[in-house]
PDB file of N, CA and C in Angstrom:
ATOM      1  N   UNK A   1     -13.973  50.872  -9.285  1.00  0.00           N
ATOM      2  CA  UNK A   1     -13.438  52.149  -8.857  1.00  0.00           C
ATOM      3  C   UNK A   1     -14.344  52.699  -7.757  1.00  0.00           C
ATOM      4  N   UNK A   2     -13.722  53.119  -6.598  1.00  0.00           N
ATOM      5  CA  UNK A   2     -14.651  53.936  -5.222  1.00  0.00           C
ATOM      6  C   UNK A   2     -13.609  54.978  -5.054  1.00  0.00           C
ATOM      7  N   UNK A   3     -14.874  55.764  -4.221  1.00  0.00           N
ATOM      8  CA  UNK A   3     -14.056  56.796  -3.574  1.00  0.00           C
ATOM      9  C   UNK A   3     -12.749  56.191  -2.542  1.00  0.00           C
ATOM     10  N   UNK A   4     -11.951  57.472  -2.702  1.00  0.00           N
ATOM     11  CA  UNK A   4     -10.545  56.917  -1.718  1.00  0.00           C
ATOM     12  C   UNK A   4      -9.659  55.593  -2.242  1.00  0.00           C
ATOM     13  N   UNK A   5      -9.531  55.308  -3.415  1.00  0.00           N
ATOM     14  CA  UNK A   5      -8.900  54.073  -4.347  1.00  0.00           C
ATOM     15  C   UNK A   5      -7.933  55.207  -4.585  1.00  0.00           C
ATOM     16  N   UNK A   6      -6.571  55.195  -4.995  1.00  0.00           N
ATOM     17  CA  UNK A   6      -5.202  55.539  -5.177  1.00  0.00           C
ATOM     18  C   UNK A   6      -5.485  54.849  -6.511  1.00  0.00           C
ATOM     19  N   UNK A   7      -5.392  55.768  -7.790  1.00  0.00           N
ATOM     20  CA  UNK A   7      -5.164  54.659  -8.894  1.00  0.00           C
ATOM     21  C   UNK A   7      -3.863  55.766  -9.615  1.00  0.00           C
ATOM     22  N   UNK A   8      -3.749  54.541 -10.512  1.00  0.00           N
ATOM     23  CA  UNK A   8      -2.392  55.662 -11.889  1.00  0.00           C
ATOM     24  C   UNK A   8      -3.504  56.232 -12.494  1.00  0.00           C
ATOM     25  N   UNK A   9      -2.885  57.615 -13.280  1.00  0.00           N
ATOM     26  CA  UNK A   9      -3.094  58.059 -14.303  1.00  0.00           C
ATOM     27  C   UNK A   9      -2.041  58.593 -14.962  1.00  0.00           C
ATOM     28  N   UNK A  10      -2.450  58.850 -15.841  1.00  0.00           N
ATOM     29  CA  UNK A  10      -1.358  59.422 -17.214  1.00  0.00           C
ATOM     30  C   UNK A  10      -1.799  61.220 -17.473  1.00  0.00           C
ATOM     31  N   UNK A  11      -1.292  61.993 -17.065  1.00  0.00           N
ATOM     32  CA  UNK A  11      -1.936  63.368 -17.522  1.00  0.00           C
ATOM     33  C   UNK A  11      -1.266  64.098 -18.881  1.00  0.00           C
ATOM     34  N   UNK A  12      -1.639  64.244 -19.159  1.00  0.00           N
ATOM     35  CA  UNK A  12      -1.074  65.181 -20.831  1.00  0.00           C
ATOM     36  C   UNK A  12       0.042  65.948 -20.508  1.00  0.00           C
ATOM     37  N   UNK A  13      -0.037  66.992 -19.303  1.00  0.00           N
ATOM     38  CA  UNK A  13       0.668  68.010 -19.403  1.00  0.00           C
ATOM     39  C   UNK A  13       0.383  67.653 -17.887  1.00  0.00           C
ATOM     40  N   UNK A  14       1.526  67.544 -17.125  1.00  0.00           N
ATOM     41  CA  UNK A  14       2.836  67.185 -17.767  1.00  0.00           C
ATOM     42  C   UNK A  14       2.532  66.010 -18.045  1.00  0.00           C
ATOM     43  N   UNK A  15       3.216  65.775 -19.616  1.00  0.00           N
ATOM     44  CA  UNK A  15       3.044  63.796 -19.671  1.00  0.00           C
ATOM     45  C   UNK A  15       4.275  63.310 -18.927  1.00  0.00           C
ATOM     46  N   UNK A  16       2.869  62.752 -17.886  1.00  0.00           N
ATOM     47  CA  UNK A  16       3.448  62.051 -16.320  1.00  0.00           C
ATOM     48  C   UNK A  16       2.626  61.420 -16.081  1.00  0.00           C
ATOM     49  N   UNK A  17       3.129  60.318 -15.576  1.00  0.00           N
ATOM     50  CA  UNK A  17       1.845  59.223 -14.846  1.00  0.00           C
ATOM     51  C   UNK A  17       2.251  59.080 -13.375  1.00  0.00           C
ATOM     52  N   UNK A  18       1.297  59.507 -12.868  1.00  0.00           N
ATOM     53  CA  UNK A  18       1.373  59.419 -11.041  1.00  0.00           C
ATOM     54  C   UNK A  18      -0.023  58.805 -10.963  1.00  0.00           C
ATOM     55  N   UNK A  19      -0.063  58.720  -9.663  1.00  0.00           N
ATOM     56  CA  UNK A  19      -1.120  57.969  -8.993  1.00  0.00           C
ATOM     57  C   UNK A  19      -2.319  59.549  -8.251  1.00  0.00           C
ATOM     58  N   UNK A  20      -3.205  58.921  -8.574  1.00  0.00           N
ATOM     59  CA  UNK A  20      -4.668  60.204  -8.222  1.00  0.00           C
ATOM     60  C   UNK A  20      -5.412  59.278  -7.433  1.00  0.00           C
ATOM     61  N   UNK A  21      -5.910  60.267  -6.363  1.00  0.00           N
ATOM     62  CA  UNK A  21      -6.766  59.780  -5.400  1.00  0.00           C
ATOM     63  C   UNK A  21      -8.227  60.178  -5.860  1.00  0.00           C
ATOM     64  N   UNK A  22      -9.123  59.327  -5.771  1.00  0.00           N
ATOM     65  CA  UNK A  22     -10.601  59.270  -6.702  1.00  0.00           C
ATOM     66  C   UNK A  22     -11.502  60.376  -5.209  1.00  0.00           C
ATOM     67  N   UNK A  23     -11.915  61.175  -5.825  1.00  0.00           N
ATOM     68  CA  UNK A  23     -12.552  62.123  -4.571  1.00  0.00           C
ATOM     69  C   UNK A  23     -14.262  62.093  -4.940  1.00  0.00           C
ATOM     70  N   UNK A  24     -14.721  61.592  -6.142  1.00  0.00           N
ATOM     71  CA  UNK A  24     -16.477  61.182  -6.644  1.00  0.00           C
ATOM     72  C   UNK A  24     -16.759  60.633  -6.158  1.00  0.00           C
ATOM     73  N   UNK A  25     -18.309  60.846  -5.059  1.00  0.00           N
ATOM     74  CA  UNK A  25     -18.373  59.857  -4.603  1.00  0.00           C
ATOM     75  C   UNK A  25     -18.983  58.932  -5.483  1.00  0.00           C
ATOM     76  N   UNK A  26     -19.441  57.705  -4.382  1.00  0.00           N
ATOM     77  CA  UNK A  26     -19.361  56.120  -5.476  1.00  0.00           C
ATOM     78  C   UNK A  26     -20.497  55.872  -5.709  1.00  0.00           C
ATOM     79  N   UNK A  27     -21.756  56.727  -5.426  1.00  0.00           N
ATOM     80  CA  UNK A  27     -23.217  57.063  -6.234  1.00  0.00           C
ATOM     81  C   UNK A  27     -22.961  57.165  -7.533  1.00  0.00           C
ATOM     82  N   UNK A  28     -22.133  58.265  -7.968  1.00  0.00           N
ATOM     83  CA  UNK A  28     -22.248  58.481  -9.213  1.00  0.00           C
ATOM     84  C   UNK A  28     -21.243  58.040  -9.681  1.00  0.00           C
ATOM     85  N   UNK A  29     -19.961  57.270  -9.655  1.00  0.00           N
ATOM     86  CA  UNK A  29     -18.895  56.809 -10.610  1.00  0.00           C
ATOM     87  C   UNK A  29     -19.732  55.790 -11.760  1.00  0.00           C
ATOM     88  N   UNK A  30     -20.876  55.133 -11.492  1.00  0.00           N
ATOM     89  CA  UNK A  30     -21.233  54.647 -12.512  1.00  0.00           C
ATOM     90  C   UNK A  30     -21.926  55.233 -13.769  1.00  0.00           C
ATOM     91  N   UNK A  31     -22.494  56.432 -13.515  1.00  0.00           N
ATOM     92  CA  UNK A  31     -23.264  57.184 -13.933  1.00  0.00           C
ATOM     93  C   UNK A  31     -22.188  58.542 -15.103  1.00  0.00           C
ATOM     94  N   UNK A  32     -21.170  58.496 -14.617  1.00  0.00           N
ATOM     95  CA  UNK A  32     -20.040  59.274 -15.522  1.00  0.00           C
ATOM     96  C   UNK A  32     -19.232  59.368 -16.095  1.00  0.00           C
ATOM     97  N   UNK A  33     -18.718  59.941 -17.304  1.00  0.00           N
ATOM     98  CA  UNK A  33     -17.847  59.695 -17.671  1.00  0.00           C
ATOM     99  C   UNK A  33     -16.267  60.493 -17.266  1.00  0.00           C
ATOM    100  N   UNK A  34     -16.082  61.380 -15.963  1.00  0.00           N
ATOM    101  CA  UNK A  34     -15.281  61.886 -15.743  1.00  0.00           C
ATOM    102  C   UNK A  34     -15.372  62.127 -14.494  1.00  0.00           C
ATOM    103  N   UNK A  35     -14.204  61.863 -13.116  1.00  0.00           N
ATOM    104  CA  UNK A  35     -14.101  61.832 -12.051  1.00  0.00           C
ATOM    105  C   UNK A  35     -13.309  62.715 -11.748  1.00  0.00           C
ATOM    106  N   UNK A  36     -13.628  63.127 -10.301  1.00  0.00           N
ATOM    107  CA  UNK A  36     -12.723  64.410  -9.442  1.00  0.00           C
ATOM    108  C   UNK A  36     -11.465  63.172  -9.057  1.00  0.00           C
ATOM    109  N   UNK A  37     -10.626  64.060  -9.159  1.00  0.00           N
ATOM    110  CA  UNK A  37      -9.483  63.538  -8.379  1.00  0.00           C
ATOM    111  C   UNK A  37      -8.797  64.290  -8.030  1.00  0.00           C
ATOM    112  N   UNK A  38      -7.394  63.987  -6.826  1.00  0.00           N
ATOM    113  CA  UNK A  38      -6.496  64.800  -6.702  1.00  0.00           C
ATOM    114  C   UNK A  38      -5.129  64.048  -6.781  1.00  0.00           C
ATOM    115  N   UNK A  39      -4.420  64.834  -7.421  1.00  0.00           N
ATOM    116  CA  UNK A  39      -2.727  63.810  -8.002  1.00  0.00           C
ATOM    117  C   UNK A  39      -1.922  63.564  -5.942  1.00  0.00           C
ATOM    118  N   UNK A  40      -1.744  62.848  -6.569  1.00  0.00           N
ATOM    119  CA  UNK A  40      -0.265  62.157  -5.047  1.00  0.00           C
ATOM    120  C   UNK A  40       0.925  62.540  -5.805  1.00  0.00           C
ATOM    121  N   UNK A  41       1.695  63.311  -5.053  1.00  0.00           N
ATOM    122  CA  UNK A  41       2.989  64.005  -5.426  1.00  0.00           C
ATOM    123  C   UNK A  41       4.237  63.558  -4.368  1.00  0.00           C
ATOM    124  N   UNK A  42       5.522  63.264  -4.553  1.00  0.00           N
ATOM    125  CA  UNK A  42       6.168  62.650  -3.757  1.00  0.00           C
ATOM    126  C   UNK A  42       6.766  64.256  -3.005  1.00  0.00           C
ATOM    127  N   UNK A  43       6.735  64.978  -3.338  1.00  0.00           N
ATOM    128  CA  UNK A  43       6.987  66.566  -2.805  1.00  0.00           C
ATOM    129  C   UNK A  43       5.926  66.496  -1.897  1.00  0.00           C
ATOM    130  N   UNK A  44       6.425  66.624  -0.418  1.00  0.00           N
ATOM    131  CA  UNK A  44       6.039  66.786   0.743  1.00  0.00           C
ATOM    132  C   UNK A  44       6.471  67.663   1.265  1.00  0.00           C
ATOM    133  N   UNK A  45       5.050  68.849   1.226  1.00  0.00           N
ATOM    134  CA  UNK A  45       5.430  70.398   1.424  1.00  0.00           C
ATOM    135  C   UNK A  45       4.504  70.713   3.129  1.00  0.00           C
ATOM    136  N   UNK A  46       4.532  69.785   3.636  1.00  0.00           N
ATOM    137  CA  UNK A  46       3.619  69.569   5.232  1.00  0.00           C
ATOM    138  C   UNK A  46       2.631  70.977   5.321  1.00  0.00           C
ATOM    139  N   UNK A  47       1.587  70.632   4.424  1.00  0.00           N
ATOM    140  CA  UNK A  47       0.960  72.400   4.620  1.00  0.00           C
ATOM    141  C   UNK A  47      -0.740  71.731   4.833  1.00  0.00           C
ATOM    142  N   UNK A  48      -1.654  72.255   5.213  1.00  0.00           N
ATOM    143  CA  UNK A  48      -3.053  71.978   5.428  1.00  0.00           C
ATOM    144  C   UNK A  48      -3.656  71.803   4.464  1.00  0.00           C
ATOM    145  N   UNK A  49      -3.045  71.899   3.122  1.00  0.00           N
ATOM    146  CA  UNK A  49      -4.070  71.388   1.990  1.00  0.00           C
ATOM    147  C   UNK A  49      -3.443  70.196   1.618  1.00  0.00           C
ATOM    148  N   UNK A  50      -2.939  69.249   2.064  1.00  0.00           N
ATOM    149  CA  UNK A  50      -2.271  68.321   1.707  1.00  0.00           C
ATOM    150  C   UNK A  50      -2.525  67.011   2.681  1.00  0.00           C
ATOM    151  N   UNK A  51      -2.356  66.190   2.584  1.00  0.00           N
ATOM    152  CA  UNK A  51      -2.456  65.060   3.789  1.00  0.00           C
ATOM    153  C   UNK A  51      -1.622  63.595   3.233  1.00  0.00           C
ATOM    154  N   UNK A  52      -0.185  63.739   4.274  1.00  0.00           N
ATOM    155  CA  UNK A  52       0.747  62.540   3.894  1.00  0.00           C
ATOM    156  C   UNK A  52       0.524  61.482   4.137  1.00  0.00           C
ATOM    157  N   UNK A  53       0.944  60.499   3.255  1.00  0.00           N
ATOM    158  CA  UNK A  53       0.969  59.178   2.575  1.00  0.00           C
ATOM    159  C   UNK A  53       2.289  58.403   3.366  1.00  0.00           C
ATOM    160  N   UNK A  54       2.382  57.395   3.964  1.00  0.00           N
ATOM    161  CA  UNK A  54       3.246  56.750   4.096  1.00  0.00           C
ATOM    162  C   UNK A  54       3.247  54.959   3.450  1.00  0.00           C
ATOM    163  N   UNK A  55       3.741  54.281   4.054  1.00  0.00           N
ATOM    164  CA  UNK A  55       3.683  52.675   3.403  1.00  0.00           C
ATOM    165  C   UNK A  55       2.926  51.917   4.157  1.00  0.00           C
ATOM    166  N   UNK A  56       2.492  52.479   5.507  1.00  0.00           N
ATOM    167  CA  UNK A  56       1.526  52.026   5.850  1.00  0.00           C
ATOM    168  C   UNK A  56      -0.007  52.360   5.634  1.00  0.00           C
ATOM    169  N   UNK A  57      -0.420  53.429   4.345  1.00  0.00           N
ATOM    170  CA  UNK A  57      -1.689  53.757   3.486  1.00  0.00           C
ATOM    171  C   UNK A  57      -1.208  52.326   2.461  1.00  0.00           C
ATOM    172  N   UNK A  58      -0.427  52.258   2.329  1.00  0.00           N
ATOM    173  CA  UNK A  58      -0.252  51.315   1.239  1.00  0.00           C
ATOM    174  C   UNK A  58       0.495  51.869  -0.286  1.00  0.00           C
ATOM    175  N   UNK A  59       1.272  52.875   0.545  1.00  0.00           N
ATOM    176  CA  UNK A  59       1.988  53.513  -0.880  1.00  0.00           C
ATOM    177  C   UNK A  59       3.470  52.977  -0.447  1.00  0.00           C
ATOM    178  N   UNK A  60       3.782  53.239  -1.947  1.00  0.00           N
ATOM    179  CA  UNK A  60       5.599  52.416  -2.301  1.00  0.00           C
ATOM    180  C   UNK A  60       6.667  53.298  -1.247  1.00  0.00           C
ATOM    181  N   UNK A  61       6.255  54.233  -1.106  1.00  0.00           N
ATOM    182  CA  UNK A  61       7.394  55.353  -0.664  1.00  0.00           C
ATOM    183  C   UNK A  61       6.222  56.743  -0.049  1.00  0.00           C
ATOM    184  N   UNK A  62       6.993  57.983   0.744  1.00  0.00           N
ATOM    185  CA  UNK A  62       6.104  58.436   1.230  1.00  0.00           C
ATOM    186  C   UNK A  62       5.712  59.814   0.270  1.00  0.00           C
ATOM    187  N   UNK A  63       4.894  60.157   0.196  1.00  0.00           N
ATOM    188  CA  UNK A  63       4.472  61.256  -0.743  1.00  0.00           C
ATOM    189  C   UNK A  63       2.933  61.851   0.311  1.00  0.00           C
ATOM    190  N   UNK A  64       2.539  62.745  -0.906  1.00  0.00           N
ATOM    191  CA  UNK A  64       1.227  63.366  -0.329  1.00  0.00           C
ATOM    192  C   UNK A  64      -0.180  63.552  -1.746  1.00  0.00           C
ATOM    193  N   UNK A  65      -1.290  63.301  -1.083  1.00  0.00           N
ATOM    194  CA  UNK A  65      -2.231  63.825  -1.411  1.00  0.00           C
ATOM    195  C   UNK A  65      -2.494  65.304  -1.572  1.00  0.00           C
ATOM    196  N   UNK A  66      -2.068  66.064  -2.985  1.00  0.00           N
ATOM    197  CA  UNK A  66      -2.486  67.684  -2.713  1.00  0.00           C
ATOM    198  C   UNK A  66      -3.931  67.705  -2.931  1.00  0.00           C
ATOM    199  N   UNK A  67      -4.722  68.265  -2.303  1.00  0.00           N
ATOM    200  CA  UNK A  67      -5.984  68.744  -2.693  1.00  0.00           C
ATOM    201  C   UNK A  67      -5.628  70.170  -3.147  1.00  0.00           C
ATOM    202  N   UNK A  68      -4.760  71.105  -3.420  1.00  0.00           N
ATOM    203  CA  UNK A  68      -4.469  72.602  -4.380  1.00  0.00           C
ATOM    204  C   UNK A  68      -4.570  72.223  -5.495  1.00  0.00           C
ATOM    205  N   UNK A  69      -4.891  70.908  -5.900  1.00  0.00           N
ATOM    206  CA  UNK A  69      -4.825  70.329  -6.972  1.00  0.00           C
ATOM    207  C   UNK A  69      -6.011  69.814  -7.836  1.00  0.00           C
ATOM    208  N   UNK A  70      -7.187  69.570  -6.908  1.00  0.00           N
ATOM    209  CA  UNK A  70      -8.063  68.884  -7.249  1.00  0.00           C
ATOM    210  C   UNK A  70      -8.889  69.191  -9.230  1.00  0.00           C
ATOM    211  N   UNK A  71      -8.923  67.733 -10.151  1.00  0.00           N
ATOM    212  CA  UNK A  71      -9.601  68.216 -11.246  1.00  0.00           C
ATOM    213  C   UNK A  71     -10.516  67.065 -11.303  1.00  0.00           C
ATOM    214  N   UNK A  72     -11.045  67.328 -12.991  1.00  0.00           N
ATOM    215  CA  UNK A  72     -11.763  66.221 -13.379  1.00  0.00           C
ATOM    216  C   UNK A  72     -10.869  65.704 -14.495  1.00  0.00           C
ATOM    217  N   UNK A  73     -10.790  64.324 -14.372  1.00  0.00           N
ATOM    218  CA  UNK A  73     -10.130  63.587 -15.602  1.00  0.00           C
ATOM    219  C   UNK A  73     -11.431  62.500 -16.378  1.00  0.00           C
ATOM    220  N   UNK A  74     -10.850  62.289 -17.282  1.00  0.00           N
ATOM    221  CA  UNK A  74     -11.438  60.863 -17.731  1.00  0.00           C
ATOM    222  C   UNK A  74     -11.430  59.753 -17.418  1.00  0.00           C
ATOM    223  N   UNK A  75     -12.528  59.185 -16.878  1.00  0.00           N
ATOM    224  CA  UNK A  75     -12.437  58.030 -16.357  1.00  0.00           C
ATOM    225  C   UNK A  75     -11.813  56.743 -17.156  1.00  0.00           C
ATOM    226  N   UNK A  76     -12.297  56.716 -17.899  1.00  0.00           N
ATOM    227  CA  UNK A  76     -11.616  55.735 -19.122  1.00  0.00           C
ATOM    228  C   UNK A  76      -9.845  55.524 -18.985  1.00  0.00           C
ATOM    229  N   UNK A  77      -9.345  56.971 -18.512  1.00  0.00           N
ATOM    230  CA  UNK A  77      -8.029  56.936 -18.628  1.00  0.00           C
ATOM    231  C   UNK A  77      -7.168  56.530 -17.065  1.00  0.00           C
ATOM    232  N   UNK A  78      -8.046  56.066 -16.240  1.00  0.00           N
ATOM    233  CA  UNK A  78      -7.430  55.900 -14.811  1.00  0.00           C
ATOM    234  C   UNK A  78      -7.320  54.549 -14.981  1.00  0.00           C
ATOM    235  N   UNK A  79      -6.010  54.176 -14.536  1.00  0.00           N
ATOM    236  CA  UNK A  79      -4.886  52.871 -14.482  1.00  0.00           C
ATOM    237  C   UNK A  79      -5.473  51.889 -13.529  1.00  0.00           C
ATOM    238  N   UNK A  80      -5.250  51.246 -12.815  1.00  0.00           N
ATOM    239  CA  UNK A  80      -4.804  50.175 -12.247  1.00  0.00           C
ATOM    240  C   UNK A  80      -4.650  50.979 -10.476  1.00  0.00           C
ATOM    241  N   UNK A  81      -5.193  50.057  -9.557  1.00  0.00           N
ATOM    242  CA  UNK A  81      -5.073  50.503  -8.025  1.00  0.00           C
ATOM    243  C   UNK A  81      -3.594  50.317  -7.345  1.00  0.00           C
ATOM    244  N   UNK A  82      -3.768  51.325  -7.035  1.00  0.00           N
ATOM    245  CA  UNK A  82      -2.309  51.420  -5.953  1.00  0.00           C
ATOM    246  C   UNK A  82      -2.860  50.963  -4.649  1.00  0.00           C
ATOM    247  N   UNK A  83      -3.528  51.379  -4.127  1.00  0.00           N
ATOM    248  CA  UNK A  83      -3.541  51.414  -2.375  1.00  0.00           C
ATOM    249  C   UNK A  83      -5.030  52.179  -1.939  1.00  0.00           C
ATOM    250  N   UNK A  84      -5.753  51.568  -1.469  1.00  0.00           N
ATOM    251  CA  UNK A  84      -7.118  52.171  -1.041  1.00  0.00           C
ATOM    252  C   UNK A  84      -7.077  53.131   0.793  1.00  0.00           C
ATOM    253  N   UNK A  85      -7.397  54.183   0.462  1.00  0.00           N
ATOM    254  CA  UNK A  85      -7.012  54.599   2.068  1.00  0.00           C
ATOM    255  C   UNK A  85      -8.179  54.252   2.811  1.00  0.00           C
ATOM    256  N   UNK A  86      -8.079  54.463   3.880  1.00  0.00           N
ATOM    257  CA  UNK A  86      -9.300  53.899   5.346  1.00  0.00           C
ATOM    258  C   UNK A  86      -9.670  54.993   5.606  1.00  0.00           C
ATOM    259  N   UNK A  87     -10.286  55.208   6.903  1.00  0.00           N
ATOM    260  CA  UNK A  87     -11.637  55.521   7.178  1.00  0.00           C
ATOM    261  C   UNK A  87     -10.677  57.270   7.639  1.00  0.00           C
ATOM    262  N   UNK A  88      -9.975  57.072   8.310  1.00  0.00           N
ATOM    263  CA  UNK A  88      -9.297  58.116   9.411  1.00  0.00           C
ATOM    264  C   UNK A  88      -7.990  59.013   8.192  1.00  0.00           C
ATOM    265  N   UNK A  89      -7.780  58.590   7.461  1.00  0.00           N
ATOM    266  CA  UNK A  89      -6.970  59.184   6.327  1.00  0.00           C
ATOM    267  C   UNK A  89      -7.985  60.189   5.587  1.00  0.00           C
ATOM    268  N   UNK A  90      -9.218  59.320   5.334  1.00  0.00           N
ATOM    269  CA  UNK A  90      -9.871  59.781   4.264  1.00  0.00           C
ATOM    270  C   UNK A  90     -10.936  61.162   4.876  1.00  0.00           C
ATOM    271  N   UNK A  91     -10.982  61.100   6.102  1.00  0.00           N
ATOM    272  CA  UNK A  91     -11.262  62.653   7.042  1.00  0.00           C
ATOM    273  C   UNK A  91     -10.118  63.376   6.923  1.00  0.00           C
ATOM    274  N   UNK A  92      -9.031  63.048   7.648  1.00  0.00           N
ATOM    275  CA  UNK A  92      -8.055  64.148   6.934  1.00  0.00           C
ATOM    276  C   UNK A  92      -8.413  64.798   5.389  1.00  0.00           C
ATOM    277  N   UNK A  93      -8.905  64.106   4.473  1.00  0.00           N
ATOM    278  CA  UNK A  93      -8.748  64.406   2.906  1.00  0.00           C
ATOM    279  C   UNK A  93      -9.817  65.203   2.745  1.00  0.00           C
ATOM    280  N   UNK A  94     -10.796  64.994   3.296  1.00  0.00           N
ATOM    281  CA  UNK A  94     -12.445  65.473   3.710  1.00  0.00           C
ATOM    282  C   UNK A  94     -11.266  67.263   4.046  1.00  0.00           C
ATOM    283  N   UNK A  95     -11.019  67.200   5.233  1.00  0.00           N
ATOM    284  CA  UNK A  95     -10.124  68.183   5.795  1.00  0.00           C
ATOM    285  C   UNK A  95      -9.852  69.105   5.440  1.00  0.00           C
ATOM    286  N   UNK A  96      -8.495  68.641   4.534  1.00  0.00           N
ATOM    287  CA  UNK A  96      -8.025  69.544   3.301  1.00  0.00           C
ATOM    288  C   UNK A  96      -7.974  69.788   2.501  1.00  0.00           C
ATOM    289  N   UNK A  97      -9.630  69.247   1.984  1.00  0.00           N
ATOM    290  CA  UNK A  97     -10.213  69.665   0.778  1.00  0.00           C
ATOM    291  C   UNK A  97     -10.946  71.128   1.449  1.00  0.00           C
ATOM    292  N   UNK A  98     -11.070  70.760   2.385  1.00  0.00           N
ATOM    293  CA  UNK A  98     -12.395  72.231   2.902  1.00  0.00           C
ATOM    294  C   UNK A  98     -11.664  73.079   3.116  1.00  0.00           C
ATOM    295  N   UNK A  99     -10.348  72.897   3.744  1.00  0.00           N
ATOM    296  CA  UNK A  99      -8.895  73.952   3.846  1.00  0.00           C
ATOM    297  C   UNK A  99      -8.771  74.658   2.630  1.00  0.00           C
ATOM    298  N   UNK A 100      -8.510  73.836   1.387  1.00  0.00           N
ATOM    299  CA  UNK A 100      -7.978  73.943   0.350  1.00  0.00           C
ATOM    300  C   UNK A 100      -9.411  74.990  -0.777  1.00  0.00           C
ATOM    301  N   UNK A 101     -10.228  74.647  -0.123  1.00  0.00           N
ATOM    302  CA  UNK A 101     -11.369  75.613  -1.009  1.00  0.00           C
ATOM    303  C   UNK A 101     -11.781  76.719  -0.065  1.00  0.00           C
ATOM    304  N   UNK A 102     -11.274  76.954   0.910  1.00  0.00           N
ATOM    305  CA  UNK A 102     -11.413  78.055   1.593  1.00  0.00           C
ATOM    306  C   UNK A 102     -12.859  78.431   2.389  1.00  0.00           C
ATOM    307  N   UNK A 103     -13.451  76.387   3.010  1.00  0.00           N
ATOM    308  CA  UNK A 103     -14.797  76.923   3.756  1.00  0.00           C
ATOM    309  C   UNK A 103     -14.237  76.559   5.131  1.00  0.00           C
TER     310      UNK A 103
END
C-alpha cells in the first residue's frame, strides 16, 4: 500500500464499497494501524475540492476524488488496488486538499 494507490473499501455507513484514494504518506503506512483516505465517488460535481478521474488514471468509468471527504479508516479493511495515480494528478489532489481545508 503507497500513497496515491486507488484501493476498495467497504464503509459501514453507508454499507458501500467504493474505491478510496490512500492520502498517508508511505513513511508511516507501516507504522499504523489506520490511514487517511478520501472515497472516489462517480458524482462529478466539477468543484475545487474534488479532482476527476477518467480511464486514462486507470479507473473503470469516470468519477472523482472528493477531498470534502477526507477520513481515517482501518487499514486492515482496505481491498485490493484499482489504479495508482501519477505524479501530475496527485498535485491536483495535493490542490484540493488545501482548497478543501481552507489554507
Amino acid at each position: 500500500m503507497r500513497r496515491g494507490e486507488i484501493r476498495w473499501y467497504r464503509f459501514a455507513q453507508p454499507d458501500k464499497r467504493r474505491p478510496v484514494l490512500i492520502l498517508t504518506r508511505d513513511s508511516a503506512l507501516e507504522f499504523l494501524g489506520e490511514v487517511t483516505v478520501a472515497p472516489v465517488t462517480s458524482t462529478v460535481r466539477d468543484i475545487p475540492s474534488e479532482v476527476p478521474l477518467t480511464r486514462a488514471d486507470g479507473m473503470p468509468r469516470d468519477c472523482a476524488v472528493n477531498l470534502d471527504h477526507v477520513q481515517t479508516v482501518a487499514k486492515a479493511r482496505i481491498g485490493p488496488l484499482v489504479a495508482t495515480l501519477g505524479v501530475r494528478r496527485m498535485s491536483e489532489v495535493r490542490a484540493a486538499l488545501l482548497f478543501a481545508l481552507g489554507f
